[in-house]
Protein backbone atom coordinates (compact mmCIF):
# COMPACT_ATOMS: atom_id res chain seq x y z
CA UNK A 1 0.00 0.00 0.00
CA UNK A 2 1.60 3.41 -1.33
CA UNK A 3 1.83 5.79 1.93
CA UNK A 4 -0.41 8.58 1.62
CA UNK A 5 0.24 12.38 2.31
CA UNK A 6 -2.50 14.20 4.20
CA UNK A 7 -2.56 18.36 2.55
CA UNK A 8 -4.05 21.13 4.61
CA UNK A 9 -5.27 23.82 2.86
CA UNK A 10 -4.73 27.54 4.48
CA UNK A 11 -8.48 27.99 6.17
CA UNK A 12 -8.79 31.20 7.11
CA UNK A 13 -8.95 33.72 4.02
CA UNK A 14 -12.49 34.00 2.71
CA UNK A 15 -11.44 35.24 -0.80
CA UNK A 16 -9.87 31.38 -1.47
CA UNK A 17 -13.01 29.76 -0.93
CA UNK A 18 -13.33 28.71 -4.41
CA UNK A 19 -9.82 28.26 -4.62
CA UNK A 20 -9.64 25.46 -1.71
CA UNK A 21 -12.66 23.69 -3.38
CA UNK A 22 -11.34 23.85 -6.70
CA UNK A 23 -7.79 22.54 -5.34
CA UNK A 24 -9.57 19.57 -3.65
CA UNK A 25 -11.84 18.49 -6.50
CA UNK A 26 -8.25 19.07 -8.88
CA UNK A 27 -6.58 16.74 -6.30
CA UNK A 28 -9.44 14.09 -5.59
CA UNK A 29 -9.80 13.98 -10.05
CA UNK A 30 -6.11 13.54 -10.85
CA UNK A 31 -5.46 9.79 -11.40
CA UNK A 32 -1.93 10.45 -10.20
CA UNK A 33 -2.38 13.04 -7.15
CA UNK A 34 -5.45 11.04 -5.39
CA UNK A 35 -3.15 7.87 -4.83
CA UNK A 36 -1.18 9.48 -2.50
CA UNK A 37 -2.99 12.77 -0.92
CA UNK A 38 -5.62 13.22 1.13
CA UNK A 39 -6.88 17.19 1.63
CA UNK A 40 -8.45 18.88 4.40
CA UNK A 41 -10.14 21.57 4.08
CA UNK A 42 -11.71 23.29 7.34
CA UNK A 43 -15.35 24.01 6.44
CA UNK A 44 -15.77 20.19 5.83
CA UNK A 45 -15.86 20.08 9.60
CA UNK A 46 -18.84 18.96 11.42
CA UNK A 47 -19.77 21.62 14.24
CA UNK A 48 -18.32 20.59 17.49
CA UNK A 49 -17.65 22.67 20.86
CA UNK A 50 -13.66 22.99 20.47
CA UNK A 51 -12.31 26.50 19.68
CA UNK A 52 -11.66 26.72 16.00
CA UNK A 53 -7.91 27.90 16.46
CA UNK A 54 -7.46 24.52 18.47
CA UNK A 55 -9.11 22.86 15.11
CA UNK A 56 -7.06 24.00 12.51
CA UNK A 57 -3.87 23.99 14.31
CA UNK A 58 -4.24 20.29 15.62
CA UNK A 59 -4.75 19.60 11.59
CA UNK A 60 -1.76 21.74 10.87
CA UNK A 61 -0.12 19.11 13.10
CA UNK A 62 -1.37 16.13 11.49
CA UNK A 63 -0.87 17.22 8.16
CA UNK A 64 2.36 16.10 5.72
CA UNK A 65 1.84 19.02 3.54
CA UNK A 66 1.08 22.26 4.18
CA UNK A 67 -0.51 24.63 1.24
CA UNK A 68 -0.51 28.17 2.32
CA UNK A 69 -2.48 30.61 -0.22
CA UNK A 70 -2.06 33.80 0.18
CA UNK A 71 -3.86 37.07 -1.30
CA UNK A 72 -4.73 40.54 -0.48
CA UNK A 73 -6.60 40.09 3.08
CA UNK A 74 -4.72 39.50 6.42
CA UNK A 75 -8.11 38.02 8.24
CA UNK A 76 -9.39 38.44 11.87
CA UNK A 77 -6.64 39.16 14.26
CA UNK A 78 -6.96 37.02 17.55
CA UNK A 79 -5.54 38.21 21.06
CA UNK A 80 -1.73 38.05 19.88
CA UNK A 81 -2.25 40.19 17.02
CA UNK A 82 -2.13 37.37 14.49
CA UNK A 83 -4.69 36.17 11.90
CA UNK A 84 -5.20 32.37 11.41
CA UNK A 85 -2.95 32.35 8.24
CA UNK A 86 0.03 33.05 9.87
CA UNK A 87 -0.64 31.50 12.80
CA UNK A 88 -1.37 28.07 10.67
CA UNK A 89 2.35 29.09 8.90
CA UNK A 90 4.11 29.28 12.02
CA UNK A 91 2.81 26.18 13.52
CA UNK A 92 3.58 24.43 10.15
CA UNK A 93 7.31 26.26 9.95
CA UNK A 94 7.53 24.67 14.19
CA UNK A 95 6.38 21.61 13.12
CA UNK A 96 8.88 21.13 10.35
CA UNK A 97 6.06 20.21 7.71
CA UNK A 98 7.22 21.06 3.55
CA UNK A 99 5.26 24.02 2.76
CA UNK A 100 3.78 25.23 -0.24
CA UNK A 101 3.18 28.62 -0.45
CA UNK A 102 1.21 30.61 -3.25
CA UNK A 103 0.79 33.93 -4.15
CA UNK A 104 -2.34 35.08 -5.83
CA UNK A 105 -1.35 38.13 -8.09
CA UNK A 106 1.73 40.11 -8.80
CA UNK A 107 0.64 43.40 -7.12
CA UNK A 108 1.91 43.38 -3.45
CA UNK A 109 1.11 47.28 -3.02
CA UNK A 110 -2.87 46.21 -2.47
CA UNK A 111 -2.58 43.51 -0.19
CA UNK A 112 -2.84 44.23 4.07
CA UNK A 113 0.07 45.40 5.46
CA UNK A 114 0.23 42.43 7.72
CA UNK A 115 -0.14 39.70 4.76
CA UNK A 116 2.99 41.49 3.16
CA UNK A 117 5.04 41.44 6.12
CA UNK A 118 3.57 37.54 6.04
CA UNK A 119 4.81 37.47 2.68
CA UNK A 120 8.31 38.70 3.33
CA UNK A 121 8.41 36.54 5.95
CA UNK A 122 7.27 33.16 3.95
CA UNK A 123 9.77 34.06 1.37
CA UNK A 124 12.71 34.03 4.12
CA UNK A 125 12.23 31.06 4.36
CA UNK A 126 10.37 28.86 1.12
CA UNK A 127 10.06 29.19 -2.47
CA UNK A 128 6.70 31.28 -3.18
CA UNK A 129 4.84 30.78 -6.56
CA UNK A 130 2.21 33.54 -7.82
CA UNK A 131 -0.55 32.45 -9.76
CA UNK A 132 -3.43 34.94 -11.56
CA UNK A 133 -6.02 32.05 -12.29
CA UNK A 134 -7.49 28.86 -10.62
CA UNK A 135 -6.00 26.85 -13.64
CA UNK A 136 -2.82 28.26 -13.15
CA UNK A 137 -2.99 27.64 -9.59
CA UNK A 138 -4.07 24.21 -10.18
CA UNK A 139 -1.18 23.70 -12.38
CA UNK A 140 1.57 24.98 -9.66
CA UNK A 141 0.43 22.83 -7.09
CA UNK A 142 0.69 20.05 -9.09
CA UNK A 143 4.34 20.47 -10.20
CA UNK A 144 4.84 20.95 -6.16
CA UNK A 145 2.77 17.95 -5.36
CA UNK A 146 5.08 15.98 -8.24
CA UNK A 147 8.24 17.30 -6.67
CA UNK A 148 7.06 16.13 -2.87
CA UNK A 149 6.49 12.55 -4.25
CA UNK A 150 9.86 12.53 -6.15
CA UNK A 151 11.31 13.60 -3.19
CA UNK A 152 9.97 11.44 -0.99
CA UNK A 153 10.73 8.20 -3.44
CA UNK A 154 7.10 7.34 -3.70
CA UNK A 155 7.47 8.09 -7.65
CA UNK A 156 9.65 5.41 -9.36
CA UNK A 157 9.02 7.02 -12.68
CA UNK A 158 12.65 7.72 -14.68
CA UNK A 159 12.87 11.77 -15.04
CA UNK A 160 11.89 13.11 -18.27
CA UNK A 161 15.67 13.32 -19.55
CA UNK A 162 16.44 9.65 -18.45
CA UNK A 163 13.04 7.99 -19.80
CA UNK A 164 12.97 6.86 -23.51
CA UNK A 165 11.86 9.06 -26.32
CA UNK A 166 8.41 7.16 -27.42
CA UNK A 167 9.24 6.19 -30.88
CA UNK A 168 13.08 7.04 -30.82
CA UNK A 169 15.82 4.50 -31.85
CA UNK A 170 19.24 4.93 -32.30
CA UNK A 171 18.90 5.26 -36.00
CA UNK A 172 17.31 8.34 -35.59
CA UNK A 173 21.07 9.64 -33.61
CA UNK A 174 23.44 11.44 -35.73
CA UNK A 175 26.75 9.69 -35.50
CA UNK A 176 28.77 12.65 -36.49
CA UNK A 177 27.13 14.63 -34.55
CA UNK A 178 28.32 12.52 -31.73
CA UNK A 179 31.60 11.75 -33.33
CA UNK A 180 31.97 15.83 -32.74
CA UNK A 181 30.86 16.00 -29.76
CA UNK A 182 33.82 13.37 -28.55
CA UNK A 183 36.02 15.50 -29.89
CA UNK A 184 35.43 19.07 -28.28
CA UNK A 185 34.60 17.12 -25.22
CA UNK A 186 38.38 16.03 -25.58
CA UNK A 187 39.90 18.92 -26.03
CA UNK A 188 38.14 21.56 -23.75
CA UNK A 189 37.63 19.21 -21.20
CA UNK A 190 40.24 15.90 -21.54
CA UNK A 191 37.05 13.78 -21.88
CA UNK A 192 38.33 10.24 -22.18
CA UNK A 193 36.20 8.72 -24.80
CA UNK A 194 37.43 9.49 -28.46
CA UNK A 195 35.57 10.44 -31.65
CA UNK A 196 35.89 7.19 -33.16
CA UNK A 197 34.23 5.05 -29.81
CA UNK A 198 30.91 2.80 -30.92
CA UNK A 199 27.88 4.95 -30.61
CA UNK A 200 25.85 2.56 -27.99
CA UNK A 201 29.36 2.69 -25.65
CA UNK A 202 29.53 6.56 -26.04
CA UNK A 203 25.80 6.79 -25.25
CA UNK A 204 26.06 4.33 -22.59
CA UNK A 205 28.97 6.18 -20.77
CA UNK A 206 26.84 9.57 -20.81
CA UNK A 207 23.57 7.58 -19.36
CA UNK A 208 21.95 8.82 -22.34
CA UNK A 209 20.28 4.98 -22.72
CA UNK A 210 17.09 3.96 -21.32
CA UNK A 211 17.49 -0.03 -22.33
CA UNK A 212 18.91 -0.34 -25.80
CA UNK A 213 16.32 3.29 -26.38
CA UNK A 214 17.89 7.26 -26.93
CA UNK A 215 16.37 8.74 -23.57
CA UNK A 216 14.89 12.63 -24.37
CA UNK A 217 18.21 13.68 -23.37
CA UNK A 218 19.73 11.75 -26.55
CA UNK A 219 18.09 13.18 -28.59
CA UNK A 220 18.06 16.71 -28.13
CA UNK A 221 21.64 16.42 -27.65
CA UNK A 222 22.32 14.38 -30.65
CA UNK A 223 19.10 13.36 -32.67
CA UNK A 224 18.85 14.00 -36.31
CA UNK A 225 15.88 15.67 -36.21
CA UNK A 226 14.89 16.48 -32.12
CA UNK A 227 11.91 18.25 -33.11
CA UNK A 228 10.50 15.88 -34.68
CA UNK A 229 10.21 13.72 -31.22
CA UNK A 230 10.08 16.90 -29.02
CA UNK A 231 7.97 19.66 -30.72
CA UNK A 232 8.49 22.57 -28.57
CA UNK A 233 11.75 21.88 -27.95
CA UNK A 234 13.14 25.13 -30.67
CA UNK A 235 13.87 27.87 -30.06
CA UNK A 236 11.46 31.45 -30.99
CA UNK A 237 14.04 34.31 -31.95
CA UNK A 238 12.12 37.82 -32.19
CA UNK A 239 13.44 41.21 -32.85
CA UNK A 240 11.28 44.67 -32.25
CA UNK A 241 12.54 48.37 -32.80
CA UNK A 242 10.56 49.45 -29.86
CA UNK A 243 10.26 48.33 -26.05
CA UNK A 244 7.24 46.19 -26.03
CA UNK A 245 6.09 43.21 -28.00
CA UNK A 246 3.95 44.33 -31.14
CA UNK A 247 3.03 43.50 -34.56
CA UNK A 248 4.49 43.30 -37.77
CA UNK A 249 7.19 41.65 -35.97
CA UNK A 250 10.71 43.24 -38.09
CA UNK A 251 12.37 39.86 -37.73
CA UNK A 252 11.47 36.73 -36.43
CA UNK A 253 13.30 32.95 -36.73
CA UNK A 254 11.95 29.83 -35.20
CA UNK A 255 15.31 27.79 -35.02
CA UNK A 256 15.45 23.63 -34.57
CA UNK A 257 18.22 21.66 -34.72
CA UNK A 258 20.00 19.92 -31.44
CA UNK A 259 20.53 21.64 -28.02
CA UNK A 260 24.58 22.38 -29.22
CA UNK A 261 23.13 23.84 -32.59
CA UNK A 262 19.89 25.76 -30.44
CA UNK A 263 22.48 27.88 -28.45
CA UNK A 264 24.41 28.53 -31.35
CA UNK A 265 21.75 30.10 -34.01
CA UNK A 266 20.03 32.36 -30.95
CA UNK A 267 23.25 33.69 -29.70
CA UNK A 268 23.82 34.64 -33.90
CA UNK A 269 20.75 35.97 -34.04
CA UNK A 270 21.23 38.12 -30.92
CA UNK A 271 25.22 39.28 -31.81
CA UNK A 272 23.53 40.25 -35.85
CA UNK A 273 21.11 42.75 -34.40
CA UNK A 274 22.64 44.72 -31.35
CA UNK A 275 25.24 47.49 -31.93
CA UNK A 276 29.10 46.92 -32.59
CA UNK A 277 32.31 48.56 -32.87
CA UNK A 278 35.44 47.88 -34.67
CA UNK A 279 38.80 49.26 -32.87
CA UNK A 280 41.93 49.87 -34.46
CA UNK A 281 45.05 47.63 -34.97
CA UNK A 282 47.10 49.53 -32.79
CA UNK A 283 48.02 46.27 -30.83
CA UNK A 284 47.27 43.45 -33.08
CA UNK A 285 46.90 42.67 -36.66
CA UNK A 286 43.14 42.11 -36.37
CA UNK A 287 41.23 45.34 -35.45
CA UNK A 288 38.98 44.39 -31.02
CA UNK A 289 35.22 43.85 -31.99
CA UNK A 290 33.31 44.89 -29.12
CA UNK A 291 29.57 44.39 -29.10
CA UNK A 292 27.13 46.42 -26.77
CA UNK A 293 26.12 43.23 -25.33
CA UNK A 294 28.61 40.77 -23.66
CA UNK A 295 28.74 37.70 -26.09
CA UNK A 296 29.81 35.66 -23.11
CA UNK A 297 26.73 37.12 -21.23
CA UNK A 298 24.07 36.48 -24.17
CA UNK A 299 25.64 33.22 -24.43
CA UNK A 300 24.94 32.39 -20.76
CA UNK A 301 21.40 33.47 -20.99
CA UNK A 302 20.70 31.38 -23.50
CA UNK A 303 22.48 28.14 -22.72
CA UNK A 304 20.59 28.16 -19.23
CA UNK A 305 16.99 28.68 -20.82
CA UNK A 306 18.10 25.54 -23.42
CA UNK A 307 19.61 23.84 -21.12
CA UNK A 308 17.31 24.34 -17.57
CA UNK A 309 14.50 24.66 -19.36
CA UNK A 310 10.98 22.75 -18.70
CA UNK A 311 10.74 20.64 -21.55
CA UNK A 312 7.34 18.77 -21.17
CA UNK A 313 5.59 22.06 -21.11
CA UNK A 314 4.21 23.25 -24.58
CA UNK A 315 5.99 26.22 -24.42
CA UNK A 316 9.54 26.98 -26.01
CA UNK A 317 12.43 29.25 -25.14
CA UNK A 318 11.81 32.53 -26.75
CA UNK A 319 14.93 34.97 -27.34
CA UNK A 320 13.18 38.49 -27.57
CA UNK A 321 15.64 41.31 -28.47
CA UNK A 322 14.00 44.93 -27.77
CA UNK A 323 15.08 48.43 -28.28
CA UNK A 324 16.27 48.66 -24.71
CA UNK A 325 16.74 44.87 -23.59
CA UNK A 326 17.26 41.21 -24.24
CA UNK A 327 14.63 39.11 -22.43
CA UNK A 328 15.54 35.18 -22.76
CA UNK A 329 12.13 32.78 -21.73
CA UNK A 330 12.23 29.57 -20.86
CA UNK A 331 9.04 27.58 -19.42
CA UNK A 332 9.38 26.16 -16.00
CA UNK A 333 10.25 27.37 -12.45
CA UNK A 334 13.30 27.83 -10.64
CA UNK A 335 13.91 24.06 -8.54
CA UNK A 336 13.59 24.41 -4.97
CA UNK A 337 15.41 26.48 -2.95
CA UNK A 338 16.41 28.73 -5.65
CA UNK A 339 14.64 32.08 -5.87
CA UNK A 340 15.47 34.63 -8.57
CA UNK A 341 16.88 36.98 -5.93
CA UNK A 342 19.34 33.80 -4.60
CA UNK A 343 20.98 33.63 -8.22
CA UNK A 344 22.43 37.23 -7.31
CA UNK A 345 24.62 35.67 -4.84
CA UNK A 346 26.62 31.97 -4.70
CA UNK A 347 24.66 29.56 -4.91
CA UNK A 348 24.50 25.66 -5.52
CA UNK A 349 23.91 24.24 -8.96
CA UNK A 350 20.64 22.79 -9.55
CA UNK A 351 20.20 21.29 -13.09
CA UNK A 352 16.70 20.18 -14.04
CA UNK A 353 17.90 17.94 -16.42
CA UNK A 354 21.47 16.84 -15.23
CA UNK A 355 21.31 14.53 -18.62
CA UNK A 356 21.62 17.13 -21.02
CA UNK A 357 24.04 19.54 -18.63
CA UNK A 358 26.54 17.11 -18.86
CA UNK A 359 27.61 17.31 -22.35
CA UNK A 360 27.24 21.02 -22.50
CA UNK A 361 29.46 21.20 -19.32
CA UNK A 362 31.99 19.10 -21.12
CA UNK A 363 32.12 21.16 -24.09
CA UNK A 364 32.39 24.07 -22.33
CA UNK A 365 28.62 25.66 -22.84
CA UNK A 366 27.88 25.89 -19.09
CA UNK A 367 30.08 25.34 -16.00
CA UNK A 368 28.10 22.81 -13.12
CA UNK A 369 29.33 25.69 -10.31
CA UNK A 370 26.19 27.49 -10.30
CA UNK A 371 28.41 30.42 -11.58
CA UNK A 372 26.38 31.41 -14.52
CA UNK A 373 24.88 34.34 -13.50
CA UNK A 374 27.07 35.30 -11.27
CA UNK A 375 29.19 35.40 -14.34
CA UNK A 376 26.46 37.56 -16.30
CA UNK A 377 26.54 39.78 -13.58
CA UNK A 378 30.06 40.39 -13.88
CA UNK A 379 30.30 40.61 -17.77
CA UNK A 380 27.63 43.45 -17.56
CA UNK A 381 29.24 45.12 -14.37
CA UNK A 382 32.50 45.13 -16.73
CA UNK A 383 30.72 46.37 -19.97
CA UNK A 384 28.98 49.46 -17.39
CA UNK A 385 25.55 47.63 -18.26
CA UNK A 386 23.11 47.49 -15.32
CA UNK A 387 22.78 44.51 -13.46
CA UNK A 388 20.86 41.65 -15.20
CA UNK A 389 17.23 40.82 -14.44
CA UNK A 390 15.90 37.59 -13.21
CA UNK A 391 12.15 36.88 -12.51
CA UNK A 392 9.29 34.47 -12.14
CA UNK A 393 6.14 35.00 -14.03
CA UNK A 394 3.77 32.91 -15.89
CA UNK A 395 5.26 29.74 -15.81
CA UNK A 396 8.47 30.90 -17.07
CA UNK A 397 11.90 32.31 -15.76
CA UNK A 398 13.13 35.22 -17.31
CA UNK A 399 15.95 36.57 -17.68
CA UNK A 400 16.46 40.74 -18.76
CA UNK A 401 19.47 42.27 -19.86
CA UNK A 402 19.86 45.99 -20.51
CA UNK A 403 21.71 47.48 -23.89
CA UNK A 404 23.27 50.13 -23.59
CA UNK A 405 22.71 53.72 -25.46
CA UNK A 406 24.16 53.66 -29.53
CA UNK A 407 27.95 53.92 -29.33
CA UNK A 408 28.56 56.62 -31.01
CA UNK A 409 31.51 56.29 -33.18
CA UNK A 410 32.58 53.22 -35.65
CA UNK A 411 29.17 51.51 -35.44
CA UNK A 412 26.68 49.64 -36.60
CA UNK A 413 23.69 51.41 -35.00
CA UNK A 414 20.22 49.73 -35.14
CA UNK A 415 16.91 51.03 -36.71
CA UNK A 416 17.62 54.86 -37.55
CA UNK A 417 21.18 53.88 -39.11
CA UNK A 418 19.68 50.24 -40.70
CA UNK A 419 16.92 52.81 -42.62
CA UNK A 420 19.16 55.21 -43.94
CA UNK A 421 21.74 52.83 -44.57
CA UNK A 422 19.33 51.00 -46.61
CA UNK A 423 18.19 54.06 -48.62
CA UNK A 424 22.04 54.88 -49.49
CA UNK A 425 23.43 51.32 -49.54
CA UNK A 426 19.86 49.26 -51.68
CA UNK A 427 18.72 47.60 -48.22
CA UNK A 428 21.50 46.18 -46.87
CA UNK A 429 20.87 44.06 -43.90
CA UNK A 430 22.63 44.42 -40.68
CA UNK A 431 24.23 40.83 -40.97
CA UNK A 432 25.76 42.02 -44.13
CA UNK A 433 27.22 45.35 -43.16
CA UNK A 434 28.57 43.80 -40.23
CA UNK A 435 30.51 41.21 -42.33
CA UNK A 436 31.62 44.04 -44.95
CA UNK A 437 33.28 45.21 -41.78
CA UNK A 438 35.52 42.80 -41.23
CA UNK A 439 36.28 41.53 -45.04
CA UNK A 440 39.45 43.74 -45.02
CA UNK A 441 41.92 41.16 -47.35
CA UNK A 442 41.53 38.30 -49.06
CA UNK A 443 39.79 36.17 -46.23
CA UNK A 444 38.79 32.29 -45.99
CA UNK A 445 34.96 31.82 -44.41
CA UNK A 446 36.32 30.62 -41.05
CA UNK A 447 38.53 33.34 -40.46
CA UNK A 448 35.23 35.85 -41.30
CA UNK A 449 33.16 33.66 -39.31
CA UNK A 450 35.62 34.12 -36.38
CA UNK A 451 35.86 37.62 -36.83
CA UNK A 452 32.23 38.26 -36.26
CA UNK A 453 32.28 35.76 -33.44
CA UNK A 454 29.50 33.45 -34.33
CA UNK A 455 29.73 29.74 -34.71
CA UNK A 456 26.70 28.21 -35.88
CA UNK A 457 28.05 27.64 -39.80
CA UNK A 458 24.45 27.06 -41.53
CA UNK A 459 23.46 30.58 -39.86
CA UNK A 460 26.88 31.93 -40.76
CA UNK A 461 26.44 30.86 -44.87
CA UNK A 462 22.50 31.57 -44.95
CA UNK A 463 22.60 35.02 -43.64
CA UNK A 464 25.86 36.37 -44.04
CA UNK A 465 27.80 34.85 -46.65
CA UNK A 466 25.42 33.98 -49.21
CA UNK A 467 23.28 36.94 -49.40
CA UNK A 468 26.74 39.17 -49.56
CA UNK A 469 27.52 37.14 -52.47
CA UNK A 470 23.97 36.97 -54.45
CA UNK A 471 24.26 41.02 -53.90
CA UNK A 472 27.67 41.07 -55.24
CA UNK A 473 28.88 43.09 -52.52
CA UNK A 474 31.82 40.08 -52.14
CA UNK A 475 33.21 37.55 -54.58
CA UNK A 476 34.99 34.39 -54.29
CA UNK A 477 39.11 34.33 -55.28
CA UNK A 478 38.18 31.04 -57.09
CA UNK A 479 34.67 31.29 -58.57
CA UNK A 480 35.48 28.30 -60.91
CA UNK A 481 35.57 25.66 -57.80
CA UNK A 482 33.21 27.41 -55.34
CA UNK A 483 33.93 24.48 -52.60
CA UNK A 484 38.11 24.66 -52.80
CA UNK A 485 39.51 24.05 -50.00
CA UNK A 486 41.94 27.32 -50.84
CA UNK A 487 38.79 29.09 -51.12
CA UNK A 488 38.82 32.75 -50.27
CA UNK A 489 36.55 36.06 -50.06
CA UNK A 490 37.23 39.67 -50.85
CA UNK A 491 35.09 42.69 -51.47
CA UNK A 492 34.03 43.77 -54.85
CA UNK A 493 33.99 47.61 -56.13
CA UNK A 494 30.33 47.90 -55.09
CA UNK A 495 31.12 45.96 -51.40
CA UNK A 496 33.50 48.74 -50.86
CA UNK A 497 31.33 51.57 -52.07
CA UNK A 498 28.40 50.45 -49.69
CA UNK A 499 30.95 50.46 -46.53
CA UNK A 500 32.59 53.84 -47.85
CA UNK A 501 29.08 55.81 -47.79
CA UNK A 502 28.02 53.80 -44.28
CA UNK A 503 31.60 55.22 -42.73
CA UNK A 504 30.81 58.56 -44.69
CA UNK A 505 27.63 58.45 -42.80
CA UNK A 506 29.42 57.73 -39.53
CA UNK A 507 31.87 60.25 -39.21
């Protein structure tokens, strides 16, 4: 017989009176959640002669979960100044019971003063979730209720990274994908296993099997095609002029490919649109490139919504680039007892799915220190950005950084620049002008590639390279064999009159 878990359900607040019902009938419907909980709620009481203080903190007592929902009103205050809420919080915090606490709306400046000195107080001490509806509420305490049974080992369900894609095999892994993997793993990490080891034993030795069967971590790490198991699982890329999200959308890229290839096309995306300068070559043969946005720092933001991310909600990651910020969204909440205020300071590493950090820890996308944004911090602290942003809301962490104003000499400078650029130069993108930047000699694709500091290649050719060529703006040294090996790239007469009139129009 599975041990059950007996829930009590804050009593006191009047205004959660559908709420509590609603919770129950949730709880006593779900196929899953009735197995092991039982709720109480107190106005299922029969009438009785006990004070009702004496009731509801003898259940407190009895209880294995407490659910605390809090909202705007404090309720009655009894002879020590408290209301029932807090007293039922304190007996539960004495008691040492796991508490769930939830927060009905975002708005703390209505609520008693009391209930947000509760609030402060709750936080101190447990992860809070805010919720706007009963199905959202529903939905939170579910995940919670989830957790508690995981934690408890009365689930002994595989997590979602270790279980077996439905419908994967290994046929539908891409060995050289893999066979790369081994060998970045090797060198920025001295991973032991070598490009050429068998598939199964390389999969085997990263626990990315479930039987002979790819687990979900498999194949977003490695599959041929991971959306085609795991729909959600791309990535939305969106770019506005202005500060809030509106339509016609001025550029917008849904990107799919593996978790490795993910990271790579939205930090592209991001470094092609925000503001750069080119130094001189006073120290080095190749002229500093220094965007207004740490790469390092976009690069973090993104490989821990990718990477951290909730992938069995229907959601995806969305990259959203705005006139003033970069907001990164990735569906899920921050695991237990991380808060977005505790990633300000040192903290412990928490991967939601340890299966995929692995690999991107061993080729050097994310470090398992819980240093990430610690490290964001820093890059923008460095750059004189303010600090970044991190928040709860919805169902989805978020994560904010600031741009900073145009630079304002040797630039490429956004939307007023990109339109008269365009009316000089025939509408010439800001992916373009950035690479007629750095096309200074005769150069081969990885050395421009390098220079503009992205690395997803397919990105690189499709909106860099190839649209500089169809616009003859470059040409290739040896136009006869297009895929030499000695192949090179150089500017044509037109290239160079485009990025004469945009420096004209700089100085």
């Amino acid at each position: 017989m599975s041990h059950r878990f007996r829930i009590f359900v804050s009593s006191a607040q009047k205004e959660f009176a559908a709420e509590r019902r609603a919770l129950r009938a949730f709880i006593e419907g779900d196929a899953l959640l009735r197995r092991f909980f039982d709720v109480f709620l107190f106005e299922d009481l029969p009438a009785s002669g006990r004070r009702a203080d004496q009731v509801y903190l003898a259940e407190v007592d009895r209880c294995d979960v407490y659910l605390g929902l809090l909202g705007n009103d404090y309720g009655s205050e009894g002879a020590s100044g408290l209301s029932p809420t807090e007293r039922e919080f304190d007996r539960a915090t004495a008691s040492g019971k796991e508490r769930l606490v939830f927060v009905k709306g975002n708005d703390d400046s209505a609520r008693h003063p009391k209930m947000r000195s509760l609030l402060r107080k709750a936080g101190d001490q447990v992860v809070r979730r805010r919720f706007g509806s009963t199905p959202e509420l529903t939905a939170l305490v579910y995940a919670s209720l989830v957790e508690h049974l995981a934690a408890a080992s009365a689930l002994r369900t595989r997590p979602f990274d270790a279980a077996a894609c439905p419908g994967a095999t290994l046929k539908d892994l891409s060995r050289g994908k893999i066979s790369d993997f081994l060998t970045r793993a090797g060198a920025e990490r001295g991973y032991a296993l070598g490009p050429k080891t068998p598939m199964h034993k390389a999969l085997a030795h990263l626990n990315l099997l479930d039987g002979n069967l790819p687990n979900h971590a498999a194949v977003l790490l490695f599959g041929k095609q991971p959306q085609r198991f795991l729909v959600t699982s791309e990535v939305k890329c969106l770019h506005f002029h202005g500060g809030e999200v509106e339509k016609p959308i001025p550029s917008y890229h849904i990107y799919k490919g593996t978790v490795f290839e993910l990271v790579d096309q939205a930090v592209d995306f991001v470094m092609s649109k925000i503001d750069r300068s080119v130094g001189t070559r006073a120290l080095s043969n190749q002229a500093p490139v220094t965007y207004e946005l740490p790469r390092l720092a976009v690069a973090e933001a993104i490989v821990n919504a990718v990477a951290h991310r909730d992938y069995t909600s229907n959601a995806s990651v969305q990259v959203m680039l705005f006139a003033d910020r970069l907001e990164v969204w990735n569906p899920g909440h921050l695991p237990p007892p991380l808060t977005p205020e505790s990633l300000r300071a040192p903290h412990a590493s928490i991967p939601r799915n340890p299966l995929i950090a692995e690999p991107l820890f061993l080729t050097r996308y994310i470090e398992k220190a819980g240093t990430g944004t610690l490290d964001m911090i820093k890059l923008c602290k460095a750059a004189g950005l303010p600090t970044p942003q991190f928040r709860q809301s919805g169902g989805q962490f978020i994560q904010a950084l600031r741009r900073m104003k145009p630079m304002a000499t040797e630039q490429v400078t956004g939307q007023v620049a990109g339109q008269v650029t365009g009316q000089v130069a025939g509408q010439v993108s800001p992916e373009i002008r950035n690479l007629l930047k750095v096309v200074k000699t005769e150069m081969p694709r990885g050395k421009i590639q390098e220079c503009l500091h992205l690395k997803g290649r397919a990105n690189f050719e499709n909106r860099y390279l190839k649209p500089a060529l169809a616009a003859g703006l470059i040409e290739m040294t040896i136009p006869t064999k297009p895929k030499s090996r000695l192949q090179k790239y150089r500017l044509t007469e037109k290239g160079r009159h485009v990025l004469a009139k945009r420096a004209g129009m700089a100085g």
